[in-house]
N, C-alpha and C. Protein backbone atom coordinates (compact mmCIF):
# COMPACT_ATOMS: atom_id res chain seq x y z
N UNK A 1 99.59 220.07 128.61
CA UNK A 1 100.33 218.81 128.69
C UNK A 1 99.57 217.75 127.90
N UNK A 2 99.68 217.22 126.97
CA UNK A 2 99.51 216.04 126.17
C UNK A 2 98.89 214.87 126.52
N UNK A 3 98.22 213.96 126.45
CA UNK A 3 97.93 212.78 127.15
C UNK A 3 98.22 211.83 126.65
N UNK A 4 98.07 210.40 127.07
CA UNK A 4 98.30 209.81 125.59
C UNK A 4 97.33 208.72 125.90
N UNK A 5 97.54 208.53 124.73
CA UNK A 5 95.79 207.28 124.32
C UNK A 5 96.26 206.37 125.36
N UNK A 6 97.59 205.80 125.00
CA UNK A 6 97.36 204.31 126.02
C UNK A 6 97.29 203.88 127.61
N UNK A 7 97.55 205.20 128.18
CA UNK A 7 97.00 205.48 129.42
C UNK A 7 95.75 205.45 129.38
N UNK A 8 94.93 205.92 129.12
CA UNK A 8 93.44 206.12 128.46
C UNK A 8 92.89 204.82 128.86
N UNK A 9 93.46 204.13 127.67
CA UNK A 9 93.02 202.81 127.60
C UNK A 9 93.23 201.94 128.67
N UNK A 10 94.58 202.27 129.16
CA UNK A 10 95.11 201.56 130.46
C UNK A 10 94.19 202.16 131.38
N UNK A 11 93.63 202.35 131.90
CA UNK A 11 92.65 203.04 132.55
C UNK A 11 91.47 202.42 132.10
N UNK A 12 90.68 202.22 131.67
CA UNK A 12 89.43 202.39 131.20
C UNK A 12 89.54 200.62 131.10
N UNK A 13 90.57 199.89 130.90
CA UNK A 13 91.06 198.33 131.21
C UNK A 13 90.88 198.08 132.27
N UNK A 14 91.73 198.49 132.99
CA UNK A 14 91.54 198.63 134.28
C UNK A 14 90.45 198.18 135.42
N UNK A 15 89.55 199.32 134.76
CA UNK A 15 88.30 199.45 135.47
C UNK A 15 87.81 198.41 135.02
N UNK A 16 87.21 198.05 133.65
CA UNK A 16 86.78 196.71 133.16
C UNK A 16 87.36 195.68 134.08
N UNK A 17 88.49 195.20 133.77
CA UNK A 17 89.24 193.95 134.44
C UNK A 17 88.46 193.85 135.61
N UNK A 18 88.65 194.83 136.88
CA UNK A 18 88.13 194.58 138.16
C UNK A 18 86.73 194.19 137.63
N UNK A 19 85.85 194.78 137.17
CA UNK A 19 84.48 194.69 137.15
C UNK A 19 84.10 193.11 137.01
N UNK A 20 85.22 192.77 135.56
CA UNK A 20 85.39 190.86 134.60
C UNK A 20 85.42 190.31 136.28
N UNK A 21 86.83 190.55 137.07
CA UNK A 21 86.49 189.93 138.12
C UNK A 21 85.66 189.61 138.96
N UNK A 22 84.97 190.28 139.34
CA UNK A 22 84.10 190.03 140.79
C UNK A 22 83.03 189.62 139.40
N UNK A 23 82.52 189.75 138.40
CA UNK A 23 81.52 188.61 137.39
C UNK A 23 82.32 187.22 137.57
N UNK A 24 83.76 186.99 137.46
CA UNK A 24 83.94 186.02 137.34
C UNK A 24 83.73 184.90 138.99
N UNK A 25 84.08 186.02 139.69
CA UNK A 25 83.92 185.36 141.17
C UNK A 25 82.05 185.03 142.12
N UNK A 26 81.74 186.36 141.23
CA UNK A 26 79.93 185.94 141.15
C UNK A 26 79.68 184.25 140.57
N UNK A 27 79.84 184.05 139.39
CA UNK A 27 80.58 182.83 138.96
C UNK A 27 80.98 181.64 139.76
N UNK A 28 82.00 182.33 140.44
CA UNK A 28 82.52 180.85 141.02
C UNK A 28 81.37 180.58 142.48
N UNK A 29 80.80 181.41 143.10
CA UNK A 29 80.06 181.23 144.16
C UNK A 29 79.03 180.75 143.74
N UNK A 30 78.58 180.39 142.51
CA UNK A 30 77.58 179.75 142.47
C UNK A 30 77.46 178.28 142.45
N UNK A 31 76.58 176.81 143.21
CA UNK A 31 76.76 175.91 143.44
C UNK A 31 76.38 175.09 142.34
N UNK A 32 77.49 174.29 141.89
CA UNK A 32 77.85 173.42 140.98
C UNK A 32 76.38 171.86 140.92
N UNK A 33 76.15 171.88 141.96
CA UNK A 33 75.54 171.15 142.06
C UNK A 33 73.61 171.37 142.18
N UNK A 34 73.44 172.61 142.19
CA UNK A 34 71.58 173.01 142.01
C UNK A 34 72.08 173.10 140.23
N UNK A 35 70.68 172.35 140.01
CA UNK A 35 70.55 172.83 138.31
C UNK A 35 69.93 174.48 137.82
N UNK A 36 69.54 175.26 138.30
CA UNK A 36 68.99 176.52 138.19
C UNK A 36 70.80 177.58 138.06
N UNK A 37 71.44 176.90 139.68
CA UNK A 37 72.90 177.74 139.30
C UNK A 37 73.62 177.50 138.37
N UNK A 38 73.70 176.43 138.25
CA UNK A 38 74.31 175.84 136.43
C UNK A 38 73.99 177.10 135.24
N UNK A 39 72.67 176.97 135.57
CA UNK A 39 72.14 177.37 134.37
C UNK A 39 72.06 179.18 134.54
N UNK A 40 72.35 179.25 135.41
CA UNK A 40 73.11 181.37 135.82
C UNK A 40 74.79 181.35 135.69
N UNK A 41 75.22 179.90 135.72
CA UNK A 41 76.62 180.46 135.54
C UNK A 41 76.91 180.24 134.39
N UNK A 42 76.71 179.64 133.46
CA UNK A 42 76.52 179.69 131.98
C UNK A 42 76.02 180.98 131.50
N UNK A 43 74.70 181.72 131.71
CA UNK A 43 74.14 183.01 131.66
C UNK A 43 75.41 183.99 131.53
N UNK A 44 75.92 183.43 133.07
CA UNK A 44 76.63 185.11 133.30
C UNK A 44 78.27 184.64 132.47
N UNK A 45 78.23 183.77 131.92
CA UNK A 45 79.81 183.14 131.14
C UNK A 45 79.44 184.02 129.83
N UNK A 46 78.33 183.77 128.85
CA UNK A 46 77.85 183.52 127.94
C UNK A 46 77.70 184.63 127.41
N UNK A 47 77.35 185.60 128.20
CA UNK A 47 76.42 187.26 128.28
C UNK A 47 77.34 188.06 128.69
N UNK A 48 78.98 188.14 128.73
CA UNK A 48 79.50 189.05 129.67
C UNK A 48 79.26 190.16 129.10
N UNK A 49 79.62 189.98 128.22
CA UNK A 49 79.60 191.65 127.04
C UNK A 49 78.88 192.34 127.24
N UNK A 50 77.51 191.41 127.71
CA UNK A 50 75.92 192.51 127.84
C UNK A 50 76.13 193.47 129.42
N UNK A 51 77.45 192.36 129.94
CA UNK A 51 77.17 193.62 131.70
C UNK A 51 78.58 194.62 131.17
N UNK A 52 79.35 194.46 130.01
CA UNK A 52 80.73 195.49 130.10
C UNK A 52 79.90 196.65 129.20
N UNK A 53 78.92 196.23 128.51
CA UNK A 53 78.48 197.60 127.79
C UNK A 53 77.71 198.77 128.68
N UNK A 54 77.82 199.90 127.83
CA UNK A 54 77.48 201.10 128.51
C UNK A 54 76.14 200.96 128.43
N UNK A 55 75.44 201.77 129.58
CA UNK A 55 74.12 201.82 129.74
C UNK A 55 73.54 202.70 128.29
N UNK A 56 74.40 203.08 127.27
CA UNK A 56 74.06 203.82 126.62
C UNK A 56 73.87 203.31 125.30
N UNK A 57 74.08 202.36 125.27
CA UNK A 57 74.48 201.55 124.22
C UNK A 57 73.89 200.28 124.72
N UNK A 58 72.89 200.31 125.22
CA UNK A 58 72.27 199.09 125.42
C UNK A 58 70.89 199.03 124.60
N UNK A 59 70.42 197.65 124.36
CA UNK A 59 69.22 198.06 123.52
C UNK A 59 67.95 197.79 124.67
N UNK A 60 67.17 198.83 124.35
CA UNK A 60 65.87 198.92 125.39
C UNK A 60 64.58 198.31 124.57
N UNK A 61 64.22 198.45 123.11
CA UNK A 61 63.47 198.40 122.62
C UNK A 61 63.35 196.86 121.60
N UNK A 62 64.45 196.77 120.91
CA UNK A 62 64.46 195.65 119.79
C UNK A 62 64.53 194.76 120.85
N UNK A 63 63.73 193.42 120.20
CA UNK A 63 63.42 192.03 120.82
C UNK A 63 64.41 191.21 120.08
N UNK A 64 64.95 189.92 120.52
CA UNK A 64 65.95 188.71 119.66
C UNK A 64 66.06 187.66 120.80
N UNK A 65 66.54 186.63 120.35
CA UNK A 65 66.43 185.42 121.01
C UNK A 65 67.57 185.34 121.44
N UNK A 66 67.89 184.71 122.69
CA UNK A 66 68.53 184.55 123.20
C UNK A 66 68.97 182.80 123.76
N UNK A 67 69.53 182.26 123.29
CA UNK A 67 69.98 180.96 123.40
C UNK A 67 69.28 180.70 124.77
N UNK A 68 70.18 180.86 126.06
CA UNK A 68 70.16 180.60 127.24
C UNK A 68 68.83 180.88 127.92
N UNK A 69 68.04 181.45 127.55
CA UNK A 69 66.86 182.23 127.84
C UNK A 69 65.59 181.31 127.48
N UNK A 70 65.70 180.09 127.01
CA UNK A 70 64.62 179.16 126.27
C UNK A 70 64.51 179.82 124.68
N UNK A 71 65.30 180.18 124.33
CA UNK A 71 65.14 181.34 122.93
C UNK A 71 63.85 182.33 122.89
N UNK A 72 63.34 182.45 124.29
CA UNK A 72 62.84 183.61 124.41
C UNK A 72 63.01 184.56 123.48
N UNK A 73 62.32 185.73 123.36
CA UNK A 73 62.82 186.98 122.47
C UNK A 73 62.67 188.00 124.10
N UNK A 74 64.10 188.71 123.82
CA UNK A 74 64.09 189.86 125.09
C UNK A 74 64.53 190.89 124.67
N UNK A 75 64.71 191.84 124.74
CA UNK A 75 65.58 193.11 124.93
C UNK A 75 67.30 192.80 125.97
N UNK A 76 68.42 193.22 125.12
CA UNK A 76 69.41 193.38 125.63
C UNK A 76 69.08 194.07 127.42
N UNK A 77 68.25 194.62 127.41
CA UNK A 77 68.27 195.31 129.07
C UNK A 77 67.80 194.10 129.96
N UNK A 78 66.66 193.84 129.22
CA UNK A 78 66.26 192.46 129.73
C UNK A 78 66.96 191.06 130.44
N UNK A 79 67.86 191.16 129.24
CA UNK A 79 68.78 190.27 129.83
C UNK A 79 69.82 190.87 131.01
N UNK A 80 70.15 191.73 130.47
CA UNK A 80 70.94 192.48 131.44
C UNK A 80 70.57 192.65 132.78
N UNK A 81 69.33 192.80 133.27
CA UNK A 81 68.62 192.81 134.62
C UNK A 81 68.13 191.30 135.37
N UNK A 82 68.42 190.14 134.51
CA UNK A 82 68.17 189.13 134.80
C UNK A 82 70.09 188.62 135.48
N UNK A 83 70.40 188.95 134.72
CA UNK A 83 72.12 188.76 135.34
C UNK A 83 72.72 189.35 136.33
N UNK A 84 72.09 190.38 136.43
CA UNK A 84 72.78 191.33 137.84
C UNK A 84 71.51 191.17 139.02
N UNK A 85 70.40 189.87 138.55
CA UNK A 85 69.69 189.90 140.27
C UNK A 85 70.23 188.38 140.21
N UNK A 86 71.41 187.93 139.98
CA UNK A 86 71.86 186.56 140.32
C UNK A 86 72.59 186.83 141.39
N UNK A 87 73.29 187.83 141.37
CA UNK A 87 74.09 188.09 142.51
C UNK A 87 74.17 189.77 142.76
N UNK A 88 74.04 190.48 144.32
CA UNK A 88 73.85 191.77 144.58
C UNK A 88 75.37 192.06 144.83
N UNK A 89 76.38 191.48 145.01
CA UNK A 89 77.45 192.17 145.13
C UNK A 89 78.00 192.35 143.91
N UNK A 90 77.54 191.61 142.54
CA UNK A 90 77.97 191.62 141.38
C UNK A 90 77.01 193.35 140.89
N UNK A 91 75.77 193.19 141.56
CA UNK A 91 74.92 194.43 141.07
C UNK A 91 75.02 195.56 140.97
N UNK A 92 76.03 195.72 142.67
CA UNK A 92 76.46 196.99 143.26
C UNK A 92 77.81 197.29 142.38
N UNK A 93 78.55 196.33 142.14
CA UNK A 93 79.81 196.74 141.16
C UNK A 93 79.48 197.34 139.99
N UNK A 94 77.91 196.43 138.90
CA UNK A 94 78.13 197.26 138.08
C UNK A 94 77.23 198.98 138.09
N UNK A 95 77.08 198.85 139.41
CA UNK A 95 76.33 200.28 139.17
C UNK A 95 77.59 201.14 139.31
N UNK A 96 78.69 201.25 140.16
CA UNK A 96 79.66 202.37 140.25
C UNK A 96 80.70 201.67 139.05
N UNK A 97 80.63 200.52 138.38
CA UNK A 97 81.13 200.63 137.21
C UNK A 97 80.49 201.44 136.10
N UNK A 98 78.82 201.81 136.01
CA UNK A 98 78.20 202.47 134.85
C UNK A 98 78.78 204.12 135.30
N UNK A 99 78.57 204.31 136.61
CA UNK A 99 78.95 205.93 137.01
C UNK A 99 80.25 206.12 137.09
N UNK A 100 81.29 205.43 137.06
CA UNK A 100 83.14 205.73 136.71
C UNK A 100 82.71 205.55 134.94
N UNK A 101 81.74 204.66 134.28
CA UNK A 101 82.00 205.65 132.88
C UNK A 101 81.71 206.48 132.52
N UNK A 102 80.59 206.60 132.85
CA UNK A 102 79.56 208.02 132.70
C UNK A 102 80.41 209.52 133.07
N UNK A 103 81.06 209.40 133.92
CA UNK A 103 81.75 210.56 134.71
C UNK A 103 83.17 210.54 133.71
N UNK A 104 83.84 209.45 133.14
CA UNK A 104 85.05 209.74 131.87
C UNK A 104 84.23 209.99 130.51
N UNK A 105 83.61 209.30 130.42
CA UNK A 105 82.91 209.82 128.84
C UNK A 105 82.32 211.21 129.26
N UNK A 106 82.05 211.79 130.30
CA UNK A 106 81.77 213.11 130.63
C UNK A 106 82.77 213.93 130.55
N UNK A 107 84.37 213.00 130.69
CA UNK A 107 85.66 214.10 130.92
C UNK A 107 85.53 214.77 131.99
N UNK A 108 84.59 214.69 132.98
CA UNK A 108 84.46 215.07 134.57
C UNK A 108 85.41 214.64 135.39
N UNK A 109 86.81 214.92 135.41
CA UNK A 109 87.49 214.21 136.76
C UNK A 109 87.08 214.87 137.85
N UNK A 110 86.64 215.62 138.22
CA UNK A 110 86.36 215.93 139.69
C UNK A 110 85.09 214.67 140.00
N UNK A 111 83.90 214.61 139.50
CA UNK A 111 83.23 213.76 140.03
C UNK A 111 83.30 211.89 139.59
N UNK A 112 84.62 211.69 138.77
CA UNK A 112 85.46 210.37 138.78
C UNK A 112 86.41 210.30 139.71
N UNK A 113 86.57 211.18 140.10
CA UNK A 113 87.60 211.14 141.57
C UNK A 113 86.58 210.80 142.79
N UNK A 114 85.98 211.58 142.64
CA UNK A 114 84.73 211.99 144.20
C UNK A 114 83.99 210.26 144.12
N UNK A 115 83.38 209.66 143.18
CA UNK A 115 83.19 208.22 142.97
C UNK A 115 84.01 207.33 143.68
N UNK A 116 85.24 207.52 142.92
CA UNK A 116 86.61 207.00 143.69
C UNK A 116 85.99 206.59 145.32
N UNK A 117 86.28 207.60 145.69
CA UNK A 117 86.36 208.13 147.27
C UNK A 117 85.09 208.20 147.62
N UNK A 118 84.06 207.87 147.26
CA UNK A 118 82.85 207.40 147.86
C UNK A 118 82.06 206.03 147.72
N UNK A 119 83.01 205.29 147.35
CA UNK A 119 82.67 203.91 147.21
C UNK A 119 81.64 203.10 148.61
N UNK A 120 80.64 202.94 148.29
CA UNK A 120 80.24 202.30 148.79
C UNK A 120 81.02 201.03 150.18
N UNK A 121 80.40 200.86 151.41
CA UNK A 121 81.39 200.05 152.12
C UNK A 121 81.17 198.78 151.90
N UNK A 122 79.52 198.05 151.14
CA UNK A 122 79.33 196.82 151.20
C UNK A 122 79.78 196.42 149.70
N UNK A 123 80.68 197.30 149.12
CA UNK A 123 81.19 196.86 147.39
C UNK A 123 82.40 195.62 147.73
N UNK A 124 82.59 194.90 147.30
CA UNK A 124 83.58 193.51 147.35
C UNK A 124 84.78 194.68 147.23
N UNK A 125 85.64 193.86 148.24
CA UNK A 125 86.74 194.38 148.72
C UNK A 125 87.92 194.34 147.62
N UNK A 126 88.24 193.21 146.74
CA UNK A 126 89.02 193.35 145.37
C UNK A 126 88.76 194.41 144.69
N UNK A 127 87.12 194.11 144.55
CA UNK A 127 86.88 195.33 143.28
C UNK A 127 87.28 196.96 143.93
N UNK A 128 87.50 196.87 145.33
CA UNK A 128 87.31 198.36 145.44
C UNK A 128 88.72 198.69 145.80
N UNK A 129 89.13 198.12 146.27
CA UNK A 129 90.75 197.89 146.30
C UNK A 129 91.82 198.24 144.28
N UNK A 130 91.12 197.56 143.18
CA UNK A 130 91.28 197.98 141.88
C UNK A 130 91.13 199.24 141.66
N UNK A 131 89.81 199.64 141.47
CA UNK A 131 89.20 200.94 141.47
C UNK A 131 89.90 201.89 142.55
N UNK A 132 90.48 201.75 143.47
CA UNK A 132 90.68 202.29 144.45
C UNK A 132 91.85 202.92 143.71
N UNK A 133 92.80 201.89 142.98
CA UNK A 133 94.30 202.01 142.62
C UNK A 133 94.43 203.36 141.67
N UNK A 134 93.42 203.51 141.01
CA UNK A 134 93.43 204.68 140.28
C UNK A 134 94.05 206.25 140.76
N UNK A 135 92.97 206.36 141.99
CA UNK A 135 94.02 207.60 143.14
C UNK A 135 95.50 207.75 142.99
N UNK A 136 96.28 206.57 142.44
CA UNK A 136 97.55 207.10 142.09
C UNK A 136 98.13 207.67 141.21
N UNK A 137 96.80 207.27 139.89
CA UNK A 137 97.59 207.79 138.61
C UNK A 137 96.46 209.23 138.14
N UNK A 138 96.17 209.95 139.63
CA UNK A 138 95.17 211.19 139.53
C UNK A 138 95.21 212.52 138.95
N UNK A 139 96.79 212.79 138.76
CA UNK A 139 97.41 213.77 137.88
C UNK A 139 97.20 213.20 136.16
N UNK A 140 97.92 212.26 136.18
CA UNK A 140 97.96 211.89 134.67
C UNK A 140 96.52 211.66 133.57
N UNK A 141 95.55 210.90 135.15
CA UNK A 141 93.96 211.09 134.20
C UNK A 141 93.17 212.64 134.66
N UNK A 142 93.59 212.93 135.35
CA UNK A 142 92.68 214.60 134.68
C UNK A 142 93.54 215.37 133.58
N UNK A 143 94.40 215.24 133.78
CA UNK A 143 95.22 215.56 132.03
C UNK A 143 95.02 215.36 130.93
N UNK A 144 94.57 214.28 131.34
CA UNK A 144 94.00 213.29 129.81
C UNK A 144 92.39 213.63 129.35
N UNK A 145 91.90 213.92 130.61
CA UNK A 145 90.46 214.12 130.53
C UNK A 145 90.44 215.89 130.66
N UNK A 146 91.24 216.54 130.69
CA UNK A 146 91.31 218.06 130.65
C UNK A 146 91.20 218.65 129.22
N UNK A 147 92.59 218.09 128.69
CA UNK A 147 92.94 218.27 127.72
C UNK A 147 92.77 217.79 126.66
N UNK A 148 92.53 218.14 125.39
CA UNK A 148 92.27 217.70 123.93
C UNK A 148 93.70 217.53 123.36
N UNK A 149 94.58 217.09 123.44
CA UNK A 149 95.77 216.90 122.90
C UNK A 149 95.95 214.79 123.18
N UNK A 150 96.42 214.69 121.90
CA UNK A 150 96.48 213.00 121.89
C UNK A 150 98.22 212.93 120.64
N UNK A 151 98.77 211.66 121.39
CA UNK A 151 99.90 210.99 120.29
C UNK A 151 99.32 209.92 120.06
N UNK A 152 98.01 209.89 119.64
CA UNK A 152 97.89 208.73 118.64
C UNK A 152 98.51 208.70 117.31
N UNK A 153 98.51 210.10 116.50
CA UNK A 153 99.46 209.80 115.46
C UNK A 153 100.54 209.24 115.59
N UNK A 154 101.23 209.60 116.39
CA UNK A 154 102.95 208.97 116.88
C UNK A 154 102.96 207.46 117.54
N UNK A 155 101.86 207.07 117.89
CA UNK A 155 101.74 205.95 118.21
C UNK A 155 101.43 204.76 116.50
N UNK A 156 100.47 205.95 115.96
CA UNK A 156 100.70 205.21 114.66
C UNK A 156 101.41 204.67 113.93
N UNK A 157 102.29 206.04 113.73
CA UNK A 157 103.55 206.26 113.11
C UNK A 157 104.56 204.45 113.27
N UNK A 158 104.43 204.39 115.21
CA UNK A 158 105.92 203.60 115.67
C UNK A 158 104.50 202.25 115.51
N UNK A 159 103.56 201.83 115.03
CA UNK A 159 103.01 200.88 114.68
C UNK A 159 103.75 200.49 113.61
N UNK A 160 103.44 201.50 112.75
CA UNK A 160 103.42 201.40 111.26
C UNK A 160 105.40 200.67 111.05
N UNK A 161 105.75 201.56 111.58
CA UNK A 161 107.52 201.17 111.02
C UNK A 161 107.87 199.64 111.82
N UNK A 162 106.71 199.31 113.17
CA UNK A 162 107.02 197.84 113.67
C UNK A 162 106.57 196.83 112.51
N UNK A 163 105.75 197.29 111.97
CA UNK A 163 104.61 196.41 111.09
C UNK A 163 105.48 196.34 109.95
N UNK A 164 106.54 197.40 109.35
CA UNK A 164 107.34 197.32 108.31
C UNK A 164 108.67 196.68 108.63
N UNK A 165 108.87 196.68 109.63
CA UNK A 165 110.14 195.76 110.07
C UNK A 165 110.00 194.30 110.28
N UNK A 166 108.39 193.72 110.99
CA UNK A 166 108.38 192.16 110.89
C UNK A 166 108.01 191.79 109.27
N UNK A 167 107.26 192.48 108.51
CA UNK A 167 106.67 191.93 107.67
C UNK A 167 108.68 191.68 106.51
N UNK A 168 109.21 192.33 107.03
CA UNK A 168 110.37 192.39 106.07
C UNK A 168 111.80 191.43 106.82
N UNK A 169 111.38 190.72 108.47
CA UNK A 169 111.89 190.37 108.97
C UNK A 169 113.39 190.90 108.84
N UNK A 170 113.19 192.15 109.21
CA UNK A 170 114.49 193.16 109.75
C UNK A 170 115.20 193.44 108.27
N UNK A 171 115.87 194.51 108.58
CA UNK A 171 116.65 194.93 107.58
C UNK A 171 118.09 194.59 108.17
N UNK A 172 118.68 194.78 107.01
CA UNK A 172 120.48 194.92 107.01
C UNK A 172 120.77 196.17 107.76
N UNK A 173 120.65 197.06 107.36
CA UNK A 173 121.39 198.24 107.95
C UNK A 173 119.78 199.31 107.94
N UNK A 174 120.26 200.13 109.33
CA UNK A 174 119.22 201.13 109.75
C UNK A 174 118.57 201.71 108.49
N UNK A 175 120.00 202.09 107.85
CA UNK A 175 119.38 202.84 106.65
C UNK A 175 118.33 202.09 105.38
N UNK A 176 118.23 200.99 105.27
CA UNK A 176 117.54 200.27 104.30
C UNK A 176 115.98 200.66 105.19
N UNK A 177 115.77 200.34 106.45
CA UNK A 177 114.33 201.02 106.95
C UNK A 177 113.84 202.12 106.83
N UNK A 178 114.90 203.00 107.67
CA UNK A 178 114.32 203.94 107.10
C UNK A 178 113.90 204.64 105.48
N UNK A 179 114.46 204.25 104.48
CA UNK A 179 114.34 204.40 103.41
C UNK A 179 112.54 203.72 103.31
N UNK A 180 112.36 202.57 103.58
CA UNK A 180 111.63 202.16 103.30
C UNK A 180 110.42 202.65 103.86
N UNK A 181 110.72 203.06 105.22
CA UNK A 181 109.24 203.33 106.24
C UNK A 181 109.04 205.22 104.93
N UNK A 182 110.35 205.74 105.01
CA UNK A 182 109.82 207.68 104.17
C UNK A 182 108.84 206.80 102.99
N UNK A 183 109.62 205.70 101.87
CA UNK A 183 108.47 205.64 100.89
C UNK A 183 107.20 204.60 101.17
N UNK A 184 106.55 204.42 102.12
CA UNK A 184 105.78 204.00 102.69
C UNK A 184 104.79 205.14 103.11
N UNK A 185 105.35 206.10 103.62
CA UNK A 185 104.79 207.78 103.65
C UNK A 185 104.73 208.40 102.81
N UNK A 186 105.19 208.24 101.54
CA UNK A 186 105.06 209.02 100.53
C UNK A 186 106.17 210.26 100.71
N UNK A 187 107.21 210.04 101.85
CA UNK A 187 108.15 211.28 102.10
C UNK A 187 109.18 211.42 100.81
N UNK A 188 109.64 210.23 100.37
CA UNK A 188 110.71 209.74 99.41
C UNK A 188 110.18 209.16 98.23
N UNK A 189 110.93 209.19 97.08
CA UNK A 189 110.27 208.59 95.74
C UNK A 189 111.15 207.32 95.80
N UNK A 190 110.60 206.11 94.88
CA UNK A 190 111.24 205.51 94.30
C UNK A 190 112.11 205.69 92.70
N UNK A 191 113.26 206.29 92.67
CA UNK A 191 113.90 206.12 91.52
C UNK A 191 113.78 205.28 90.47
């Protein structure tokens, strides 16, 4: 059975989004009025990217400055471990956020399911409630993660003929598109 990319993606969004949330709600619990929290909720505004990336793809070694940091020179991990001891319920999210990727970039659904269903009880109740939602669509992502079959070409394809229809702001008749999308493919010559 086939999968298709944008489930994939819808999925793998998903999981992000919840994660953006409870950063953004780490965020809002912090008090507006100490100058130190100011200066962590700016951090964690500023830096999100550094908590959505994979532990794998993080840099451990190269040093660079970092605005927020006094232009310190740190390591991406560096920073990264300074943002997740601002808040522990933000910490605990992104750890079963690094192991729900680790376990799809593994193509493991049995132990992205078993994650699922062993969520921690002190994880923020949104985020696990999101993550939770996945259990429904449990057929369609081990399919996807089973199988090597993708319609990204066909997804291309119905890009490509949208992209030829605004740029030409519609045709007259069906047939003038299609004509146009075959010599766009090289299916048809121009006379």
């Amino acid at each position: 059975m086939p999968h298709d990319d944008f489930l994939l993606d819808t999925y793998f969004s998903h999981r992000t989004r919840a994660f953006n949330k409870q950063r953004i709600q780490a965020m809002n619990q912090l008090k507006k009025s100490n100058p130190q929290a100011q200066k962590d909720y700016r951090k964690l505004k500023k830096y999100w990217r550094t908590l959505l990336k994979k532990n794998a793809k993080l840099n451990y070694t190269s040093f660079k400055q970092f605005p927020l940091f006094q232009r310190r020179y740190l390591t991406e991990s560096e920073v990264l471990d300074y943002l997740l001891s601002i808040d522990d319920q933000l910490r605990q999210s992104y750890e079963v956020y690094q192991e729900l990727l680790a376990a799809f970039d593994a193509k493991d659904s049995n132990e992205f399911f078993d994650l699922i269903e062993s969520l921690p009880h002190s994880l923020n109740d949104e985020f696990k409630k999101a993550i939770r939602y996945l259990r429904k669509q449990k057929e369609a992502i081990t399919n996807s993660l089973k199988y090597p079959y993708s319609n990204g070409k066909l997804e291309g394809k119905n890009n490509l003929i949208k992209v030829i229809n605004r740029i030409a702001f519609g045709f007259r008749t069906f047939r003038h598109l299609r004509m146009r999308v075959l010599i766009q493919q090289d299916i048809c010559q121009i006379i």
